[in-house]
C-alpha atoms as a PDB file:
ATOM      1  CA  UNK A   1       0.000   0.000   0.000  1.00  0.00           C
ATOM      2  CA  UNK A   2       0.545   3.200  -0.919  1.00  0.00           C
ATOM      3  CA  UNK A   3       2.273   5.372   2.346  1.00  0.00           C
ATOM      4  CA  UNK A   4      -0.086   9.065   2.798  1.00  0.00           C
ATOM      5  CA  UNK A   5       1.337  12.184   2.002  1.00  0.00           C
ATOM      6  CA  UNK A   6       3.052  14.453   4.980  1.00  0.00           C
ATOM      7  CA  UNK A   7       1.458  17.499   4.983  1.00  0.00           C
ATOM      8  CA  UNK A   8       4.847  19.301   4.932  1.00  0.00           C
ATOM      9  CA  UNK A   9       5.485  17.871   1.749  1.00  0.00           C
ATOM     10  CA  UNK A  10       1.588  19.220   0.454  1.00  0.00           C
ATOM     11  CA  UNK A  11       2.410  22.961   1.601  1.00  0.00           C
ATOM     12  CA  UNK A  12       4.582  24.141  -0.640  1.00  0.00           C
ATOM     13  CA  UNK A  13       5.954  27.777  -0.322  1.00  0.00           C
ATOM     14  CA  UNK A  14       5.190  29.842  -3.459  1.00  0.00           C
ATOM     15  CA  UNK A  15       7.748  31.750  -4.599  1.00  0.00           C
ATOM     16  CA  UNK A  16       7.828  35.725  -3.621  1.00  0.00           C
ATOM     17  CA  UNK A  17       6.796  38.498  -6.448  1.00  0.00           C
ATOM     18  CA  UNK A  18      10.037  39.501  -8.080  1.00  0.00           C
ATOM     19  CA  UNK A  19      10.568  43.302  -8.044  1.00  0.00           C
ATOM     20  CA  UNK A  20      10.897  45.209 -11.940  1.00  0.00           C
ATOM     21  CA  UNK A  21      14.198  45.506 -12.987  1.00  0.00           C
ATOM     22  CA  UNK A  22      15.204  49.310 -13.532  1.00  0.00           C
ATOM     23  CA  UNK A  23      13.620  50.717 -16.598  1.00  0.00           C
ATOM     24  CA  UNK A  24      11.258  47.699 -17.189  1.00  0.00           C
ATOM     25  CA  UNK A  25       7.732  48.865 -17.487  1.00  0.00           C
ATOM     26  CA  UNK A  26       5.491  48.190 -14.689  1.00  0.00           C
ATOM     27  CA  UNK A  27       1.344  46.884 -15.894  1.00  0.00           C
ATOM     28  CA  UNK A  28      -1.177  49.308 -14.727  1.00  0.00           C
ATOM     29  CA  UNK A  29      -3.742  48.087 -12.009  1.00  0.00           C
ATOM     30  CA  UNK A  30      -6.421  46.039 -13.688  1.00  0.00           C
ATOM     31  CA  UNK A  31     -10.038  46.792 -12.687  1.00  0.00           C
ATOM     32  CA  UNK A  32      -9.481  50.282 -11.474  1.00  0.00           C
ATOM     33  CA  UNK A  33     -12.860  52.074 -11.615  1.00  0.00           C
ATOM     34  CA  UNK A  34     -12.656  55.737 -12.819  1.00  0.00           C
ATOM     35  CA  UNK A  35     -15.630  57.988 -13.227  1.00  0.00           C
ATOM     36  CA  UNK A  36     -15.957  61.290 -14.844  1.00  0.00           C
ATOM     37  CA  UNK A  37     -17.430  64.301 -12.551  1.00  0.00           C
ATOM     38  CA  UNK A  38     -17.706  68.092 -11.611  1.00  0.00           C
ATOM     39  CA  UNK A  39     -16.026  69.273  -8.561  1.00  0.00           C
ATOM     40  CA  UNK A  40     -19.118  71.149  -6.140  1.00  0.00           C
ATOM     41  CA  UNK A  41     -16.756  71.865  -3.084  1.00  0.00           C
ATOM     42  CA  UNK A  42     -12.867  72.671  -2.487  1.00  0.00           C
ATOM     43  CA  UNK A  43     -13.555  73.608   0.970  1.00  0.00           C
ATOM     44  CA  UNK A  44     -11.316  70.909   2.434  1.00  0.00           C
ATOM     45  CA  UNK A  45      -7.523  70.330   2.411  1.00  0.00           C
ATOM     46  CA  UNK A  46      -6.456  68.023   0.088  1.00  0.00           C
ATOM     47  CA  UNK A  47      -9.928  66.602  -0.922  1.00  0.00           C
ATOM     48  CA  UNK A  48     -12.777  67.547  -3.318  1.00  0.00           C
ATOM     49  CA  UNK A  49     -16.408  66.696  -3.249  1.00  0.00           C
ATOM     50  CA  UNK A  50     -17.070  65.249  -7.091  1.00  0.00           C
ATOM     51  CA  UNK A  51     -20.570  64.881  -8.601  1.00  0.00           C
ATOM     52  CA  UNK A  52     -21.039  61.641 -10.752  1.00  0.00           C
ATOM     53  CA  UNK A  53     -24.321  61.845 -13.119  1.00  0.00           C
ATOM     54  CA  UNK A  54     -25.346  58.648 -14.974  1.00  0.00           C
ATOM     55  CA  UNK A  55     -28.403  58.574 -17.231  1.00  0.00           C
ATOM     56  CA  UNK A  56     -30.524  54.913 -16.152  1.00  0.00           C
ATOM     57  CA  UNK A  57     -33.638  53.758 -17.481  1.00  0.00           C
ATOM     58  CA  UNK A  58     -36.236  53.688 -15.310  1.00  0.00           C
ATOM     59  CA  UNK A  59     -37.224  49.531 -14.859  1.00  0.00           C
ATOM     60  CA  UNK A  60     -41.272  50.322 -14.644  1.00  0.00           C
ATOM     61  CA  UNK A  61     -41.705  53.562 -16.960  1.00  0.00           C
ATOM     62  CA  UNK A  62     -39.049  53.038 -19.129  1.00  0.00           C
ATOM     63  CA  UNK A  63     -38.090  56.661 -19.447  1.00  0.00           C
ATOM     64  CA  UNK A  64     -33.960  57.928 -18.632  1.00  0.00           C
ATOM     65  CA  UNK A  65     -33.555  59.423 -15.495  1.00  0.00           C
ATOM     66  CA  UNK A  66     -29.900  60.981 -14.059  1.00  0.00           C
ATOM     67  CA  UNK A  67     -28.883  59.372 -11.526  1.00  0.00           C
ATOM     68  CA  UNK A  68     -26.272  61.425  -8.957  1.00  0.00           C
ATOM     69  CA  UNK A  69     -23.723  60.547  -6.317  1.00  0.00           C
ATOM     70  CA  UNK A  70     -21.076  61.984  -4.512  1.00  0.00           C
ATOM     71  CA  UNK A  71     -17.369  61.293  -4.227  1.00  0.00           C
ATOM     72  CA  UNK A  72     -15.094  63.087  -1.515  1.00  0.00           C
ATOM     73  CA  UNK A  73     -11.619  62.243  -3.798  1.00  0.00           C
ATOM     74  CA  UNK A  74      -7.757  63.170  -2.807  1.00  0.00           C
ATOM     75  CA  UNK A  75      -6.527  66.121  -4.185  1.00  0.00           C
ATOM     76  CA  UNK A  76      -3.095  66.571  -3.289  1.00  0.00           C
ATOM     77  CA  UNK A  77      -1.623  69.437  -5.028  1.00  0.00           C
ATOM     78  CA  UNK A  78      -5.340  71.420  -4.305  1.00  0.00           C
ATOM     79  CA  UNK A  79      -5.171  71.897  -8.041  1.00  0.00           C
ATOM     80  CA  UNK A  80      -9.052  71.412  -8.713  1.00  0.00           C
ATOM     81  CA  UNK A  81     -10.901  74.256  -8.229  1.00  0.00           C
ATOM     82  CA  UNK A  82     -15.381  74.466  -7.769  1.00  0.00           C
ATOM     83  CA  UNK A  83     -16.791  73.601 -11.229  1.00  0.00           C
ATOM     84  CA  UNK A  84     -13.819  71.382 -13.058  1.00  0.00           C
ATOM     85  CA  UNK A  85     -14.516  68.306 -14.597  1.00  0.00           C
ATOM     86  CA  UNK A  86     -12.240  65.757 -13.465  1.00  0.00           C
ATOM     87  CA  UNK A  87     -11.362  62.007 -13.961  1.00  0.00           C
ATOM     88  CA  UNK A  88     -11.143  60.710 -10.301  1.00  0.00           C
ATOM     89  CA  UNK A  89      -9.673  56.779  -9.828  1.00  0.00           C
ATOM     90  CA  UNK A  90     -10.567  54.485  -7.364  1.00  0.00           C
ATOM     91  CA  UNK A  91      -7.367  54.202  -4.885  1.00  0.00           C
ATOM     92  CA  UNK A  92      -6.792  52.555  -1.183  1.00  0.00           C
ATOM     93  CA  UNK A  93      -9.131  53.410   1.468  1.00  0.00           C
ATOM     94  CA  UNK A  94      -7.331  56.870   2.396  1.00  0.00           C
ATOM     95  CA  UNK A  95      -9.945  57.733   4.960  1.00  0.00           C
ATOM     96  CA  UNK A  96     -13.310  56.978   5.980  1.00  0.00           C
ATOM     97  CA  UNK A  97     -15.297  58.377   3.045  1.00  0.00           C
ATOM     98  CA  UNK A  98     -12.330  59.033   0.720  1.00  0.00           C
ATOM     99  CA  UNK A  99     -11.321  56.118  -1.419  1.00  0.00           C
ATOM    100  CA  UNK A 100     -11.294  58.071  -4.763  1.00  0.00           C
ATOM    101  CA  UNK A 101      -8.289  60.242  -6.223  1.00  0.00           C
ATOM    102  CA  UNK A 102      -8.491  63.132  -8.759  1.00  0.00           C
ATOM    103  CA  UNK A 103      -6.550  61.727 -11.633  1.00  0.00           C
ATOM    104  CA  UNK A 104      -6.437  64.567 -14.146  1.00  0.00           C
ATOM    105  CA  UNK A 105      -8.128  67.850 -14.611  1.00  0.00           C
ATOM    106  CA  UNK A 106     -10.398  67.589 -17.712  1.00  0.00           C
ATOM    107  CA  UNK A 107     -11.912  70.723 -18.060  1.00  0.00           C
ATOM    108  CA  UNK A 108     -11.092  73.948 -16.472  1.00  0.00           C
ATOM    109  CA  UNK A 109     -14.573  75.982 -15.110  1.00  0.00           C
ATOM    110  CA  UNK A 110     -14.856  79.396 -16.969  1.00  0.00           C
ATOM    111  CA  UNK A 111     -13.908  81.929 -14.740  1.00  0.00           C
ATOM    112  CA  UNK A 112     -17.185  84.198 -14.111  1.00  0.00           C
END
């Protein structure tokens, strides 16, 4: 008969992630969310308050209806100002309601 397998011999270590050599290209992040919005507050240090509309259809009625939400997204260099439309990307929990950062500024608001 057969003799049964040692269970240090089943639990093989896997080998550790090797690091990128200088100047090799490291892949982007797969699945990382990023929505398109318009900044409504700059009160706070560092962070922005980003309205996301989607159009829906409505499941009874049928008829498109927007659909909003709020974002509060890490701004670091303050750069986006009330009224830009930015790209924000979803990022590591930074604090309790901010787990969004402001990747680029899309459109500047028109100074009034």
């Amino acid at each position: 008969m057969s003799e049964p397998v040692k269970k240090e011999q089943k639990a093989r270590a896997k080998p550790a992630p090797r690091a990128p050599a200088a100047g090799e290209a490291v892949a982007p992040a797969r699945n990382q969310r990023s929505l398109t919005g318009t900044v409504v507050s700059d009160k706070m240090d560092k962070t922005v308050t980003v309205v996301v509309e989607r159009q829906v259809m409505h499941p009874t009625i049928g008829k498109v209806v927007k659909r909003t939400k709020k974002y509060h997204a890490h701004n670091e260099g303050n750069d986006a100002k009330m009224g830009d439309r930015v790209v924000i990307e979803e990022c590591r929990p930074i604090s309790k309601t901010k787990a969004w950062k402001v990747a680029r500024v899309q459109e500047r608001a028109r100074p009034e």
